[in-house]
Protein backbone atom coordinates (compact mmCIF):
# COMPACT_ATOMS: atom_id res chain seq x y z
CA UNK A 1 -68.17 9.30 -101.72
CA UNK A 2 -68.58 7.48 -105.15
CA UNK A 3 -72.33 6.94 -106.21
CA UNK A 4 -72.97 5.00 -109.37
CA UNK A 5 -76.14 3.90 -110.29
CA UNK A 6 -76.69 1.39 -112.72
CA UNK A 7 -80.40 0.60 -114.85
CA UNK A 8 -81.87 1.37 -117.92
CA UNK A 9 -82.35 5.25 -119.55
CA UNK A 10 -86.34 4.97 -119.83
CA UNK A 11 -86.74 2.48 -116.69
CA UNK A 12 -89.60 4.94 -114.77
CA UNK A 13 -87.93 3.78 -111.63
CA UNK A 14 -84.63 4.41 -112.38
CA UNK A 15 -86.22 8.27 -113.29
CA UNK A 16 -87.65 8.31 -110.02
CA UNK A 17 -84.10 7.32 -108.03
CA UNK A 18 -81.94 9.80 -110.44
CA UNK A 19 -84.46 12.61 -109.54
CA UNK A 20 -84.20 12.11 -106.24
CA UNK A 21 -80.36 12.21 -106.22
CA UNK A 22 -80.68 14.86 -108.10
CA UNK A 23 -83.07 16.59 -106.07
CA UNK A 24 -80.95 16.36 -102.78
CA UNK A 25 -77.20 16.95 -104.91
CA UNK A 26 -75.97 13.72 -104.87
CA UNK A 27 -73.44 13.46 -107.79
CA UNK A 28 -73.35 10.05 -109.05
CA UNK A 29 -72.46 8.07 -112.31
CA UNK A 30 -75.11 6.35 -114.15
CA UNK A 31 -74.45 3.09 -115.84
CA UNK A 32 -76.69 2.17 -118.73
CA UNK A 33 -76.49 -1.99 -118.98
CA UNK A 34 -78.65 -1.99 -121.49
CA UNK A 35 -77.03 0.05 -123.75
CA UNK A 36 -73.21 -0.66 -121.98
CA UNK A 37 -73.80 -4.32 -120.52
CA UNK A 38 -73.06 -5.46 -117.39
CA UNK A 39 -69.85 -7.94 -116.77
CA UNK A 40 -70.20 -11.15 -114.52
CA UNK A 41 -68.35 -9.82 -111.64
CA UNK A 42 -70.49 -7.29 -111.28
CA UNK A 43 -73.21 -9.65 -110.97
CA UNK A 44 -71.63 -11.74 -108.69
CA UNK A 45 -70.43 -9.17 -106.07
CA UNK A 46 -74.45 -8.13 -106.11
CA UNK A 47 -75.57 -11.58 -106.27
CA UNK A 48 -72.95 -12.50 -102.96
CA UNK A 49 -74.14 -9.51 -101.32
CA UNK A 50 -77.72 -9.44 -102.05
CA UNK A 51 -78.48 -13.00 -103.15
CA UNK A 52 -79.97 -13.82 -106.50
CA UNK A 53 -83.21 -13.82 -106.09
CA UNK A 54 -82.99 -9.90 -105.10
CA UNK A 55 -80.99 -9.33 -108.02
CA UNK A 56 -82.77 -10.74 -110.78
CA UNK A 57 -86.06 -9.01 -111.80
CA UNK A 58 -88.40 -11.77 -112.16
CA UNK A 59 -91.30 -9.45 -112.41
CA UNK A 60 -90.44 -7.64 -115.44
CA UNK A 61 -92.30 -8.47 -118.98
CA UNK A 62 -88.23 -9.63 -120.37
CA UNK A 63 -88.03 -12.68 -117.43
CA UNK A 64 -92.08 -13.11 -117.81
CA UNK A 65 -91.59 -13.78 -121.52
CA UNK A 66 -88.80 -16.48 -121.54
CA UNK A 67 -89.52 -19.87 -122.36
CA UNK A 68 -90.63 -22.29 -119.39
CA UNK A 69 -87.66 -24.19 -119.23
CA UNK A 70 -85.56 -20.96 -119.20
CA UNK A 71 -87.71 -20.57 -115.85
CA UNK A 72 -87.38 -23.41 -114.12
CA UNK A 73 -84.78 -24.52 -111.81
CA UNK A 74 -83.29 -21.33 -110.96
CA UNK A 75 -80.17 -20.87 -109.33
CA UNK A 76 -77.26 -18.46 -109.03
CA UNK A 77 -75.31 -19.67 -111.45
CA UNK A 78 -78.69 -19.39 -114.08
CA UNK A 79 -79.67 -16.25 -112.84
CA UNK A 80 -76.34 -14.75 -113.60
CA UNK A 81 -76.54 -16.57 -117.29
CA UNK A 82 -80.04 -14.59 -117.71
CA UNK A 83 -79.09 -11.41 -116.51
CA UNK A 84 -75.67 -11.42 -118.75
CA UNK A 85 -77.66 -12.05 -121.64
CA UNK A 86 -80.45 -9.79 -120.87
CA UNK A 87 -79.39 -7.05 -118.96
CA UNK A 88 -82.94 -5.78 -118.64
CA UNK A 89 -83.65 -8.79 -116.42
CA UNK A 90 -81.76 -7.31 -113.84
CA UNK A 91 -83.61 -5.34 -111.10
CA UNK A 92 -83.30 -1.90 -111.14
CA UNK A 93 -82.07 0.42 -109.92
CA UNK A 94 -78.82 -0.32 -108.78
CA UNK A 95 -76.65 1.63 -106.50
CA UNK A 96 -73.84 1.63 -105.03
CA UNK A 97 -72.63 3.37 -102.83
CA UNK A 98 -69.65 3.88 -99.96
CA UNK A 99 -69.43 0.40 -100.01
CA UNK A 100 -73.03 -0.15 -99.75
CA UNK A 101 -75.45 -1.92 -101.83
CA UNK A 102 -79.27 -0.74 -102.60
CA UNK A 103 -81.10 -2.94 -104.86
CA UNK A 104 -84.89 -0.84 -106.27
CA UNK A 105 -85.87 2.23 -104.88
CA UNK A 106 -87.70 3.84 -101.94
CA UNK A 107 -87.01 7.23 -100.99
CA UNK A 108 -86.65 6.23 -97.32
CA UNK A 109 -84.07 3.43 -97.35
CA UNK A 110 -82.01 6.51 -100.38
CA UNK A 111 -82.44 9.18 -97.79
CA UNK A 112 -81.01 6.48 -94.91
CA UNK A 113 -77.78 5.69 -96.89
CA UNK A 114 -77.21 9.49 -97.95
CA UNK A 115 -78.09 11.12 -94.70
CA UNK A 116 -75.54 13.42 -92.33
């Protein structure tokens, strides 16, 4: 089964997911969009599966520090605009998986998709 994970190097949650993959030998790709990017139909395949507001990280200090009007009236198509400019905006981590999805980590929900 192809794993790739997709996040940031120094994320501390993306450290946390790529131990634990590590930790129970799953081989996987990682994907760097900060450093790489990220290309719109990437985004929109998460964004259709997961929905937007799942996707984009609107906690993070990079979302927290945009403009107000940069803010407001969020939608799919301005979410995608964000994330495509500022990869960092996008939640992480990002796995996929045997045709599954997982959007953040918990160790439960990882050891779910990767058990048997």
């Amino acid at each position: 089964m192809a794993v790739t994970i997709y996040g940031i190097k120094n994320c501390d949650t993306m450290k946390k997911a790529r131990n634990w993959l590590d930790d129970h030998n799953v081989a996987y790709d990682f994907h760097d969009y900060k450093a790489v990017g990220i290309d719109q139909a990437h985004l929109e395949r998460w964004i259709d599966e997961a929905g937007w507001e799942t996707v984009l990280n609107r906690a993070g200090t990079t979302f927290r520090n945009l403009p107000d009007a940069a803010r407001e009236n969020l939608g799919r198509d301005k979410a995608i605009a964000l994330m495509l400019d500022q990869p960092s905006m996008i939640k992480r981590p990002v796995l996929e998986t045997g045709g599954k999805l997982l959007i953040g980590f918990k160790p439960d929900i990882y050891a779910q998709a990767f058990k048997g």
